[in-house]
PDB file of N, CA and C in Angstrom:
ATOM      1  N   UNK A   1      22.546  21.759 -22.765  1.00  0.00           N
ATOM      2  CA  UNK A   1      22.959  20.444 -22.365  1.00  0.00           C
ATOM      3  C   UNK A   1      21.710  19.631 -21.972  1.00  0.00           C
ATOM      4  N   UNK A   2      21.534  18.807 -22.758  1.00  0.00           N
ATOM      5  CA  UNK A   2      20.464  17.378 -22.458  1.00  0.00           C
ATOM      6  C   UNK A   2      20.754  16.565 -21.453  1.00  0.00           C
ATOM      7  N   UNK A   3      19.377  16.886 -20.112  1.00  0.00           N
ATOM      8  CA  UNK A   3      19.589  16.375 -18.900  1.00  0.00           C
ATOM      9  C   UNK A   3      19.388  14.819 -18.822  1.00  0.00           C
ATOM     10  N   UNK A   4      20.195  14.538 -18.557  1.00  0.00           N
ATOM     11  CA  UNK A   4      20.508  12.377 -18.574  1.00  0.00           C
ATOM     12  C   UNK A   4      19.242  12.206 -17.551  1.00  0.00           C
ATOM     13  N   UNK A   5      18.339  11.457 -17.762  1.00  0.00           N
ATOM     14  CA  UNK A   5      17.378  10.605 -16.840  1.00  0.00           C
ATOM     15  C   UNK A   5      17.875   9.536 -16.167  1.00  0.00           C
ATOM     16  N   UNK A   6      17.895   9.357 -15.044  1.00  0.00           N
ATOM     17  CA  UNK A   6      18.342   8.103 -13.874  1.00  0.00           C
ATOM     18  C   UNK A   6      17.068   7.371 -13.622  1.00  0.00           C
ATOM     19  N   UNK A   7      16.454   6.080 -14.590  1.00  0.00           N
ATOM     20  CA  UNK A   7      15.760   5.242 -14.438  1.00  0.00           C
ATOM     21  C   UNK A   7      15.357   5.001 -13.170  1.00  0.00           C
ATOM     22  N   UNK A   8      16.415   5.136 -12.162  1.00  0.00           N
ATOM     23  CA  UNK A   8      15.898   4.644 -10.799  1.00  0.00           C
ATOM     24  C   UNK A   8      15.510   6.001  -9.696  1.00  0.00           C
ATOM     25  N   UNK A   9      15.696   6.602 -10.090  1.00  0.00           N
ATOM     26  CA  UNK A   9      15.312   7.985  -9.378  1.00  0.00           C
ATOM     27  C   UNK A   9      13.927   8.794  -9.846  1.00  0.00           C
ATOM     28  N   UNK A  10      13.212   8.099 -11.237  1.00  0.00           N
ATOM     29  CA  UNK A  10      12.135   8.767 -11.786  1.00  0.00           C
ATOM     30  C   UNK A  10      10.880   8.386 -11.381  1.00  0.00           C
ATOM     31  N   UNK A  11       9.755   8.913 -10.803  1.00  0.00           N
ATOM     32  CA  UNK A  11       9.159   7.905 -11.193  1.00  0.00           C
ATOM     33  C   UNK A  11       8.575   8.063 -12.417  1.00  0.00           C
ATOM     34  N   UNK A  12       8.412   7.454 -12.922  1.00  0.00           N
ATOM     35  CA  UNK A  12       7.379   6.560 -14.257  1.00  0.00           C
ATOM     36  C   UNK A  12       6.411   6.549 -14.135  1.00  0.00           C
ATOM     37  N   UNK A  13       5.440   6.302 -15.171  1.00  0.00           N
ATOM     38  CA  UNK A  13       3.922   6.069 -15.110  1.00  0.00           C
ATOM     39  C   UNK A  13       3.854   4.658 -15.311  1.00  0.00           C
ATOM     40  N   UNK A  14       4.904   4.029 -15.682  1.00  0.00           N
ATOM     41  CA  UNK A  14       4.848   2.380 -15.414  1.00  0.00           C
ATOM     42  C   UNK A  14       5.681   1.847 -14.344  1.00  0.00           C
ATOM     43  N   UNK A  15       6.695   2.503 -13.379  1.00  0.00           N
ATOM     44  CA  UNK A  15       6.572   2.671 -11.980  1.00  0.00           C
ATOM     45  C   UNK A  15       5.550   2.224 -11.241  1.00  0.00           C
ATOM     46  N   UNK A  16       4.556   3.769 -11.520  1.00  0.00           N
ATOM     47  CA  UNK A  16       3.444   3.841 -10.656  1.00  0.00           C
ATOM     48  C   UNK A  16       2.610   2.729 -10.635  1.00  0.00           C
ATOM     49  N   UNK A  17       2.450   2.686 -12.469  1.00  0.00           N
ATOM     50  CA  UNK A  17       1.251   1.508 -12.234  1.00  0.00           C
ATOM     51  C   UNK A  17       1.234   0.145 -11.789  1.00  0.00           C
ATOM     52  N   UNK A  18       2.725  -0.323 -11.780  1.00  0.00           N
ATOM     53  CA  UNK A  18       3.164  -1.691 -10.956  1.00  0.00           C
ATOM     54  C   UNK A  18       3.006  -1.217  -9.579  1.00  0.00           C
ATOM     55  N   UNK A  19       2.961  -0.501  -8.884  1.00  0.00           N
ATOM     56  CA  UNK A  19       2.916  -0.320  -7.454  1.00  0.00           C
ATOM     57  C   UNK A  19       1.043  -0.378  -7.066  1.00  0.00           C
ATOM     58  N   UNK A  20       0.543   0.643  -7.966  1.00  0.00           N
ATOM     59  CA  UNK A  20      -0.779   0.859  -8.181  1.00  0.00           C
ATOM     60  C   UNK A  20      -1.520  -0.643  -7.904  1.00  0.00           C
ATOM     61  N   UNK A  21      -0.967  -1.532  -9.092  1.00  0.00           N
ATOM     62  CA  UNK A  21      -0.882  -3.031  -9.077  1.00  0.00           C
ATOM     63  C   UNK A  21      -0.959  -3.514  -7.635  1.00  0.00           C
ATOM     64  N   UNK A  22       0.215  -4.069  -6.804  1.00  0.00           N
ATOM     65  CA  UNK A  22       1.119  -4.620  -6.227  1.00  0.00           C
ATOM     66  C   UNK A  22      -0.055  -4.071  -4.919  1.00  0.00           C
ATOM     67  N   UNK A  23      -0.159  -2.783  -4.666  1.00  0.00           N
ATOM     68  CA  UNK A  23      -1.061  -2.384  -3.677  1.00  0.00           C
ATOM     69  C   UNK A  23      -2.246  -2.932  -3.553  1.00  0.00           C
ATOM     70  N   UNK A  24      -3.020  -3.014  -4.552  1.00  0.00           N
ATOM     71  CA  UNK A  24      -4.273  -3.155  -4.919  1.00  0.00           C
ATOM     72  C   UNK A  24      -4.576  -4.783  -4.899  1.00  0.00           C
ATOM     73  N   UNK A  25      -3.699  -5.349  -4.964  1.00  0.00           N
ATOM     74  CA  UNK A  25      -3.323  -6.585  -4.618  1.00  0.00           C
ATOM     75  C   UNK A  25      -3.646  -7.091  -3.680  1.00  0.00           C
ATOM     76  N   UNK A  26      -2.255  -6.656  -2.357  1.00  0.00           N
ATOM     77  CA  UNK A  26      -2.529  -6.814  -1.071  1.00  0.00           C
ATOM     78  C   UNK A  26      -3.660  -6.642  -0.263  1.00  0.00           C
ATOM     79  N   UNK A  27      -4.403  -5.560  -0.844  1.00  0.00           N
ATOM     80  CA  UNK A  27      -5.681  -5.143   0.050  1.00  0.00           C
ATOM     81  C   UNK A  27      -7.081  -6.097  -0.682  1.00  0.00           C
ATOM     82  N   UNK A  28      -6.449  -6.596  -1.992  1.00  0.00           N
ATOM     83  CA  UNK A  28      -7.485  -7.450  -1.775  1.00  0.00           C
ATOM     84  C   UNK A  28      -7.563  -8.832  -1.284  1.00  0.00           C
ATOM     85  N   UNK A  29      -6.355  -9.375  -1.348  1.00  0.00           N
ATOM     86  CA  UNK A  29      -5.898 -10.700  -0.807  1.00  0.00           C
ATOM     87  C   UNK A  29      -6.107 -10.631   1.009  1.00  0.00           C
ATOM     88  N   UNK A  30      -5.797  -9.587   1.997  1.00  0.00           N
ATOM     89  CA  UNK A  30      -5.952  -9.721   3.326  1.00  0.00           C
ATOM     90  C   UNK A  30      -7.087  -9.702   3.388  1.00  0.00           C
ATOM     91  N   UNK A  31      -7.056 -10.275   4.694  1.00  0.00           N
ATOM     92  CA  UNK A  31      -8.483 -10.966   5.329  1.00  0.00           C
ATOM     93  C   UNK A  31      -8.237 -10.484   7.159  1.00  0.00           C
ATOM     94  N   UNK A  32      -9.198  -9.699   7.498  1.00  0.00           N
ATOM     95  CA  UNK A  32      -8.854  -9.191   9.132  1.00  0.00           C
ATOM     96  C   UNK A  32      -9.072 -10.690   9.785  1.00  0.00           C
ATOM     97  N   UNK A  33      -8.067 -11.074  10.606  1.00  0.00           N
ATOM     98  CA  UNK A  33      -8.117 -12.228  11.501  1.00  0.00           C
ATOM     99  C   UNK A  33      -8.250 -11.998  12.939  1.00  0.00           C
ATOM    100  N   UNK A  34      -8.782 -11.541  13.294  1.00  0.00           N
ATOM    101  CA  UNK A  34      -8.809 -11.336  14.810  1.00  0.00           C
ATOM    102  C   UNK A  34     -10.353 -11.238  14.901  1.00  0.00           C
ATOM    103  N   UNK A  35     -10.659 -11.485  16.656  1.00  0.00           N
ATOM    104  CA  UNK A  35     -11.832 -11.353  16.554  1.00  0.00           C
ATOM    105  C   UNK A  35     -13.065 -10.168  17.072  1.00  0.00           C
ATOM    106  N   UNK A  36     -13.807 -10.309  16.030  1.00  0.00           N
ATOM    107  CA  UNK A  36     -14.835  -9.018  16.377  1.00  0.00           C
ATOM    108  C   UNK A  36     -14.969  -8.540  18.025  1.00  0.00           C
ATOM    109  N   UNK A  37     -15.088  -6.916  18.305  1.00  0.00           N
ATOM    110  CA  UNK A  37     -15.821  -7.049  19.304  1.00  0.00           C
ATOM    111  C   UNK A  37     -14.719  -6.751  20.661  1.00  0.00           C
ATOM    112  N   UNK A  38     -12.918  -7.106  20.025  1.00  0.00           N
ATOM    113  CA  UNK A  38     -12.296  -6.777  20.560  1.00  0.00           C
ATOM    114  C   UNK A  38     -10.870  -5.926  20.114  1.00  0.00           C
ATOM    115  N   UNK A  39     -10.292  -5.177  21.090  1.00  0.00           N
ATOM    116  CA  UNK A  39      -9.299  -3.873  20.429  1.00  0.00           C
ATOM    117  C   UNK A  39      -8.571  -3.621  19.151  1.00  0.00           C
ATOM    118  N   UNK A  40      -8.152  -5.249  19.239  1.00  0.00           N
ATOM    119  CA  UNK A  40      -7.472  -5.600  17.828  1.00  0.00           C
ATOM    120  C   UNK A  40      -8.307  -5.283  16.624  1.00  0.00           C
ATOM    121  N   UNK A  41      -9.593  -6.221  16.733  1.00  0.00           N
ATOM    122  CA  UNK A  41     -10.112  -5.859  15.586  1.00  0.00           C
ATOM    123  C   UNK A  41     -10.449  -4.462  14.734  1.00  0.00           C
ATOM    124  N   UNK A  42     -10.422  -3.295  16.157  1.00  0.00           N
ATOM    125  CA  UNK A  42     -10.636  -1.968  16.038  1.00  0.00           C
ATOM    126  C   UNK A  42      -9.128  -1.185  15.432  1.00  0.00           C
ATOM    127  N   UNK A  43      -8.249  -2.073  15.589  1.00  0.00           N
ATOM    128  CA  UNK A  43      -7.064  -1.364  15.111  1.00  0.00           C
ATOM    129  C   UNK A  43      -6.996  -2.271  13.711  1.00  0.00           C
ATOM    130  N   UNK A  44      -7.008  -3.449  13.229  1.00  0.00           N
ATOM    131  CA  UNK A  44      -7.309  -4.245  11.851  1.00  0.00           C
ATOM    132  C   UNK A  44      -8.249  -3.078  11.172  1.00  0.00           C
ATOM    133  N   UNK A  45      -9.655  -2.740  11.674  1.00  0.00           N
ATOM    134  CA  UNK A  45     -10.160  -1.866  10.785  1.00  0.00           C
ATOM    135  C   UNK A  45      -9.312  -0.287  10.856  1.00  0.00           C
ATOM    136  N   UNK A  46      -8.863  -0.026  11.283  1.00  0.00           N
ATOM    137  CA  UNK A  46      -7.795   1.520  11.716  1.00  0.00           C
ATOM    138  C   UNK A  46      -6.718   1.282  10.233  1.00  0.00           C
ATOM    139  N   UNK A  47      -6.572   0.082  10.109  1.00  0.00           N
ATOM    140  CA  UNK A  47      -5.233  -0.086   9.881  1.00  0.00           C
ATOM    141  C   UNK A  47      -5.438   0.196   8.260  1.00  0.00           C
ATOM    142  N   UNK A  48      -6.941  -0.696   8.079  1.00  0.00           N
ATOM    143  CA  UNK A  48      -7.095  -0.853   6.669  1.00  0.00           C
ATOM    144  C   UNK A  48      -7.547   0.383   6.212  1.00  0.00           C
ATOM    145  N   UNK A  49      -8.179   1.100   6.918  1.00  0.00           N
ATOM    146  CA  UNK A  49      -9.028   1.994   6.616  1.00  0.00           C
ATOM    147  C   UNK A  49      -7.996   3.413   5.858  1.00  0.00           C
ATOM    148  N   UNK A  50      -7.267   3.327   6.817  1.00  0.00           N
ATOM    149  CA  UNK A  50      -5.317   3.955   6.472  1.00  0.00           C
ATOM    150  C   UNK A  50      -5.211   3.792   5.172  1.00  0.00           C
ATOM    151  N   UNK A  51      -4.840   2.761   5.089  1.00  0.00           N
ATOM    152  CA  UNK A  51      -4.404   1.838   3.740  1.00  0.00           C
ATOM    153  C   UNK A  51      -5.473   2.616   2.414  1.00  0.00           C
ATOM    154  N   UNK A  52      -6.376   2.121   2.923  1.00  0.00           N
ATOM    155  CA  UNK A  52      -7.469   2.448   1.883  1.00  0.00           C
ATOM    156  C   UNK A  52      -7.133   3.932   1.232  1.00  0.00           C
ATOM    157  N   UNK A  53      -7.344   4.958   2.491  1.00  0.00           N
ATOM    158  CA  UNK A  53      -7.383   6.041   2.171  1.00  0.00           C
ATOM    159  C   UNK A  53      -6.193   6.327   1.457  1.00  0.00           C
ATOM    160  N   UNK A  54      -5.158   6.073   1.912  1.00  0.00           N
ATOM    161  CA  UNK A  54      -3.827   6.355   1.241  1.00  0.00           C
ATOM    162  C   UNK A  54      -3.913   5.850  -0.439  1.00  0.00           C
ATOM    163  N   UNK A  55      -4.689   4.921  -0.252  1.00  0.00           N
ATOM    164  CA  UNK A  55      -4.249   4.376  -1.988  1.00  0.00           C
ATOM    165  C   UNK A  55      -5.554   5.445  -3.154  1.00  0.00           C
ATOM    166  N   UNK A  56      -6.827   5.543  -2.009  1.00  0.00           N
ATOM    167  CA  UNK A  56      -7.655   6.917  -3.125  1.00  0.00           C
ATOM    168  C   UNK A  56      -6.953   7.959  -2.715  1.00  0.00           C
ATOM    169  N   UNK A  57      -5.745   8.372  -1.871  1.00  0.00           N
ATOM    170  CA  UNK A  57      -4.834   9.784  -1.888  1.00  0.00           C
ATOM    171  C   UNK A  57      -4.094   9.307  -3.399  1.00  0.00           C
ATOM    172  N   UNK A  58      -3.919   8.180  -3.477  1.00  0.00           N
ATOM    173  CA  UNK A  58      -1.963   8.285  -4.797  1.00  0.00           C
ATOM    174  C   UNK A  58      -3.296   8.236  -6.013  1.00  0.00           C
ATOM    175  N   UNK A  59      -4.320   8.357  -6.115  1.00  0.00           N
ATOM    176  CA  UNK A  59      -5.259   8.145  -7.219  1.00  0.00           C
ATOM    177  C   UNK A  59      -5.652   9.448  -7.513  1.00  0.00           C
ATOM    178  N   UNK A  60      -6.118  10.146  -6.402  1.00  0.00           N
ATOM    179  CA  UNK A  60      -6.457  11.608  -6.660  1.00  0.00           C
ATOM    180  C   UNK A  60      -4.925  12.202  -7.000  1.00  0.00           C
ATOM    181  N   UNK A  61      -3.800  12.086  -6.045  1.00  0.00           N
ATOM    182  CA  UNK A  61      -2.478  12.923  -6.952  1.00  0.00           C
ATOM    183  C   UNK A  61      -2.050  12.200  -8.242  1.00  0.00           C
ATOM    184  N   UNK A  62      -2.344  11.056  -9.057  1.00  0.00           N
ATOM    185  CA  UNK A  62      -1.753  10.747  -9.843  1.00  0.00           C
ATOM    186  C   UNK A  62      -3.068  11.380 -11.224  1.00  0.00           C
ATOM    187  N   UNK A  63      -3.866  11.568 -10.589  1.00  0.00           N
ATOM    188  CA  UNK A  63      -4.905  12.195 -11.863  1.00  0.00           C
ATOM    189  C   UNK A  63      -4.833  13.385 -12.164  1.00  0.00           C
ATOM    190  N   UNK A  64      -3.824  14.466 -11.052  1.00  0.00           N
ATOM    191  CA  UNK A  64      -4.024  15.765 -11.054  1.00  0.00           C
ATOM    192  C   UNK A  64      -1.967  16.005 -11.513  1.00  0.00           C
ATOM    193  N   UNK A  65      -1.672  14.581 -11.516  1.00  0.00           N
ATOM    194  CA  UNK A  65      -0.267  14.627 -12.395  1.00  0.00           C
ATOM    195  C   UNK A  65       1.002  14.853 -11.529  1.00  0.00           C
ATOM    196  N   UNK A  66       0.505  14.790 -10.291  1.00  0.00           N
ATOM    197  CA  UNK A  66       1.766  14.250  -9.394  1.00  0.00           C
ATOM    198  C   UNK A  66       2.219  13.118  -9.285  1.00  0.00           C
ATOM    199  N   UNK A  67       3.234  12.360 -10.007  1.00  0.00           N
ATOM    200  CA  UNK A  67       3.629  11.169  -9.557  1.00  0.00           C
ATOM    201  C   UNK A  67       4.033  11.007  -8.398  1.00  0.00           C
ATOM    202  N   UNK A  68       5.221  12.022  -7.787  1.00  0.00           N
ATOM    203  CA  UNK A  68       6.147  11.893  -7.065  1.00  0.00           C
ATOM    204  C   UNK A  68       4.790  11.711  -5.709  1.00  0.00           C
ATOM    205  N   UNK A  69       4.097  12.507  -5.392  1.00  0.00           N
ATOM    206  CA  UNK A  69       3.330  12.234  -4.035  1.00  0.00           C
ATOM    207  C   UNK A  69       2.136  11.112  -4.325  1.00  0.00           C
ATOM    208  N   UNK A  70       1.704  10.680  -5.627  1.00  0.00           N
ATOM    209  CA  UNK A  70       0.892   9.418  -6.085  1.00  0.00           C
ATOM    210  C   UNK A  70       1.823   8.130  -5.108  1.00  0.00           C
ATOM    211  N   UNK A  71       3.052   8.143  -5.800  1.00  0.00           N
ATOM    212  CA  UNK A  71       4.227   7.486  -5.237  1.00  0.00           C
ATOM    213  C   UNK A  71       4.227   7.380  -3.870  1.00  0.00           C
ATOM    214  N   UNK A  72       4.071   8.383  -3.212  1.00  0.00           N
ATOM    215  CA  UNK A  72       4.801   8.056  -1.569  1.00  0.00           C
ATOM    216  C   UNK A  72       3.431   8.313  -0.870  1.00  0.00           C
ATOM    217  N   UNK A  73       2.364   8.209  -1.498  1.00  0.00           N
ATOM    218  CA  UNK A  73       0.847   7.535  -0.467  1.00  0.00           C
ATOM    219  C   UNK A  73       0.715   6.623  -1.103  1.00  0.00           C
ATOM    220  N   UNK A  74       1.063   5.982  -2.034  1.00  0.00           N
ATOM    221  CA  UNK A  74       0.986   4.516  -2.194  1.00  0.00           C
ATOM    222  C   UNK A  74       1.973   3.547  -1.151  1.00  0.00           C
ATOM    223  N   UNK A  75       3.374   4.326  -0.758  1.00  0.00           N
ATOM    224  CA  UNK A  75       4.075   3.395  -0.015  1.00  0.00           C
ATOM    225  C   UNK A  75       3.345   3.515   1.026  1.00  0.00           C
ATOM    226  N   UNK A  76       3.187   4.894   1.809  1.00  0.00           N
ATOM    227  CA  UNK A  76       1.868   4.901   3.234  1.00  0.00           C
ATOM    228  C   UNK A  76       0.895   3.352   3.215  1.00  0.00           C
ATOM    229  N   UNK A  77       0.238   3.601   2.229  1.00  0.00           N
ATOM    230  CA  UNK A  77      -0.696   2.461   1.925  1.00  0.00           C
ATOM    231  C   UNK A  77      -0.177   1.333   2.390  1.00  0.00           C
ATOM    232  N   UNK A  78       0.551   0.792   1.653  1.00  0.00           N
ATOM    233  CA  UNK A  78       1.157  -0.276   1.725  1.00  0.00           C
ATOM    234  C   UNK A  78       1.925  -0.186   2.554  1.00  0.00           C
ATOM    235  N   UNK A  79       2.561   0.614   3.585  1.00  0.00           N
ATOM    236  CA  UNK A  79       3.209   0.153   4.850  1.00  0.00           C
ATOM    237  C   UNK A  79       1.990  -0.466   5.758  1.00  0.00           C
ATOM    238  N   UNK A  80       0.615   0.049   6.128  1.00  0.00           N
ATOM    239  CA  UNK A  80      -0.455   0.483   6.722  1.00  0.00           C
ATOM    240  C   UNK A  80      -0.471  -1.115   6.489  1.00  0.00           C
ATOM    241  N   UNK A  81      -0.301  -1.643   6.033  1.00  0.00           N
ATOM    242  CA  UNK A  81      -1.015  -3.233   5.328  1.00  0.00           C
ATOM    243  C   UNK A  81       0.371  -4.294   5.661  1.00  0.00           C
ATOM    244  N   UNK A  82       1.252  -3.339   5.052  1.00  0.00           N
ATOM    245  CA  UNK A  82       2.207  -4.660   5.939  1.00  0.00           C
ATOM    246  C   UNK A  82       2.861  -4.461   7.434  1.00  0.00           C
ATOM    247  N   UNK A  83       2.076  -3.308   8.259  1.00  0.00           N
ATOM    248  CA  UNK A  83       1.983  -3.227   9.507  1.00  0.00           C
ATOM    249  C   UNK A  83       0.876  -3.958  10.282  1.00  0.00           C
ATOM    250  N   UNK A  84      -0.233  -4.149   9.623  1.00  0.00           N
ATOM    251  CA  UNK A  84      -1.226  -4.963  10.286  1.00  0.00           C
ATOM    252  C   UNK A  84      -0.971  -6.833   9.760  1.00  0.00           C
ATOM    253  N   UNK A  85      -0.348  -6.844   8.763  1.00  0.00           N
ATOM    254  CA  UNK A  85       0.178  -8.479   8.609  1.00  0.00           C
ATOM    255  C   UNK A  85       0.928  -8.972   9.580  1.00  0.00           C
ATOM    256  N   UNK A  86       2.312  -7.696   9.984  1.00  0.00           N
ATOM    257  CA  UNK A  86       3.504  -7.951  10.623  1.00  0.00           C
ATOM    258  C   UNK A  86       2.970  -8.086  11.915  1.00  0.00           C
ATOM    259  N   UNK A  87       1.491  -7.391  12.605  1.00  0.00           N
ATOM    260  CA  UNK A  87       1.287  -7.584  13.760  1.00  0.00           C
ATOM    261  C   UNK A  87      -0.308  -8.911  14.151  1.00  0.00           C
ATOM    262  N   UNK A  88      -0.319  -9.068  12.997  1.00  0.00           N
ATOM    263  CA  UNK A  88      -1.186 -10.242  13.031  1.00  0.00           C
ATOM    264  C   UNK A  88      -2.343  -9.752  12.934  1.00  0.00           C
ATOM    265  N   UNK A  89      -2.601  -8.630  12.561  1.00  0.00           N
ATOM    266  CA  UNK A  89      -4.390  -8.676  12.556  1.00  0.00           C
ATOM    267  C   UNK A  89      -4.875  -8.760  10.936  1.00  0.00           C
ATOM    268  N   UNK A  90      -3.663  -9.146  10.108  1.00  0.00           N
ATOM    269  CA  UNK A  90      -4.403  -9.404   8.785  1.00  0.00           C
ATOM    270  C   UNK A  90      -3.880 -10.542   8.161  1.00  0.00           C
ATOM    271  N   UNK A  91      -4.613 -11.922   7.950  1.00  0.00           N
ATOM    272  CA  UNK A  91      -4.064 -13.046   7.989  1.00  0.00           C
ATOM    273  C   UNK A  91      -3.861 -12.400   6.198  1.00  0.00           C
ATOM    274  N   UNK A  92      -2.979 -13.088   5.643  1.00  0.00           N
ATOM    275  CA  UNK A  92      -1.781 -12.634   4.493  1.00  0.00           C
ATOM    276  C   UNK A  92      -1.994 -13.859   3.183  1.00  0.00           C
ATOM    277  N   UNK A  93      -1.868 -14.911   4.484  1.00  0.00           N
ATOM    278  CA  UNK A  93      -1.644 -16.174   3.951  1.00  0.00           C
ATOM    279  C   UNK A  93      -0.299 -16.275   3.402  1.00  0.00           C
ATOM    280  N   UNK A  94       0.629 -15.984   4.809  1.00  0.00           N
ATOM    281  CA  UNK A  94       2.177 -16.036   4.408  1.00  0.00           C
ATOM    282  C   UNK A  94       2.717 -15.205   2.993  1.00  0.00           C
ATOM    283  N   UNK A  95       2.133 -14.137   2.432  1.00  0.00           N
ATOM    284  CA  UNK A  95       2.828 -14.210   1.008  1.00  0.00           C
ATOM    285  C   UNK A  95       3.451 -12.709   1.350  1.00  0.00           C
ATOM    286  N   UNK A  96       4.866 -13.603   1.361  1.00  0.00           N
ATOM    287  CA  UNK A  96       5.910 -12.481   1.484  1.00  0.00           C
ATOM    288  C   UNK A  96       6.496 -11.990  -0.143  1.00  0.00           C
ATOM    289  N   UNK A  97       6.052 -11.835  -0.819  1.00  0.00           N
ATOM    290  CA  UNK A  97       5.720 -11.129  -2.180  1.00  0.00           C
ATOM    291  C   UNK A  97       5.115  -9.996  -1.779  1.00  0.00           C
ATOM    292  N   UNK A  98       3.542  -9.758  -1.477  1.00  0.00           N
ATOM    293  CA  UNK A  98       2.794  -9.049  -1.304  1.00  0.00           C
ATOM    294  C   UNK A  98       3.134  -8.325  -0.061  1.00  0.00           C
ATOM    295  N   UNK A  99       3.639  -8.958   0.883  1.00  0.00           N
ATOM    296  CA  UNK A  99       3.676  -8.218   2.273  1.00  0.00           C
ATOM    297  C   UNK A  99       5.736  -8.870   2.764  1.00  0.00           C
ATOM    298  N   UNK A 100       5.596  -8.237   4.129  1.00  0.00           N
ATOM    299  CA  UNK A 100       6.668  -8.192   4.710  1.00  0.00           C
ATOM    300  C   UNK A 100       6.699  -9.322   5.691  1.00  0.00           C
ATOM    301  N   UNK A 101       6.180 -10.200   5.530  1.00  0.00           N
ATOM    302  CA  UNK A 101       5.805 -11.371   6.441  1.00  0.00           C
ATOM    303  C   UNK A 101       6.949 -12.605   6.474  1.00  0.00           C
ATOM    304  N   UNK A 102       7.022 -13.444   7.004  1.00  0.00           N
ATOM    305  CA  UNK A 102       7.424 -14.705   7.313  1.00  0.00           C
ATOM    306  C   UNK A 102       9.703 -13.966   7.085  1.00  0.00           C
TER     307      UNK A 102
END
């Protein structure tokens, strides 16, 4: 018996790469807004630095052919980024596309 695929339960390698996208996006469009020198700014760099790492984690599992965990350190990533928008230390420029904002 030929197992039926559920489009929305798979991921894809064109899944991934719209997220891959969509991530890579956000982290380049934010801009840390707070100012140097004080706590915030130390958690803006915490935050991104997260982010960052999480998105070379879904790069190293998606080369070694894990989608499924490529997949869910890319969402890490991208929570990491729309946790520092949602708390103001990464000005966005309102774009609730890219982030969880407004």
């Amino acid at each position: 018996m030929e197992k039926k695929i559920d489009e929305k339960s798979e991921v894809t390698q064109e899944k991934l790469e719209k997220y891959f996208s969509i991530t890579k996006q956000a982290l380049d469009k934010l801009k840390i807004c707070v100012p140097k020198d004080t706590h915030m700014h130390k958690v803006a760099l915490d935050f991104l630095d997260m982010a960052q790492r999480y998105f070379s984690d879904a790069k190293f599992h998606e080369k070694n052919g894990d989608k499924v965990v490529a997949f869910a350190s890319l969402n890490y990533a991208h929570g990491w980024l729309d946790a520092g928008a949602r708390l103001g230390v990464f000005d966005v420029e309102h774009d609730s596309y890219l982030f969880t904002v407004d």
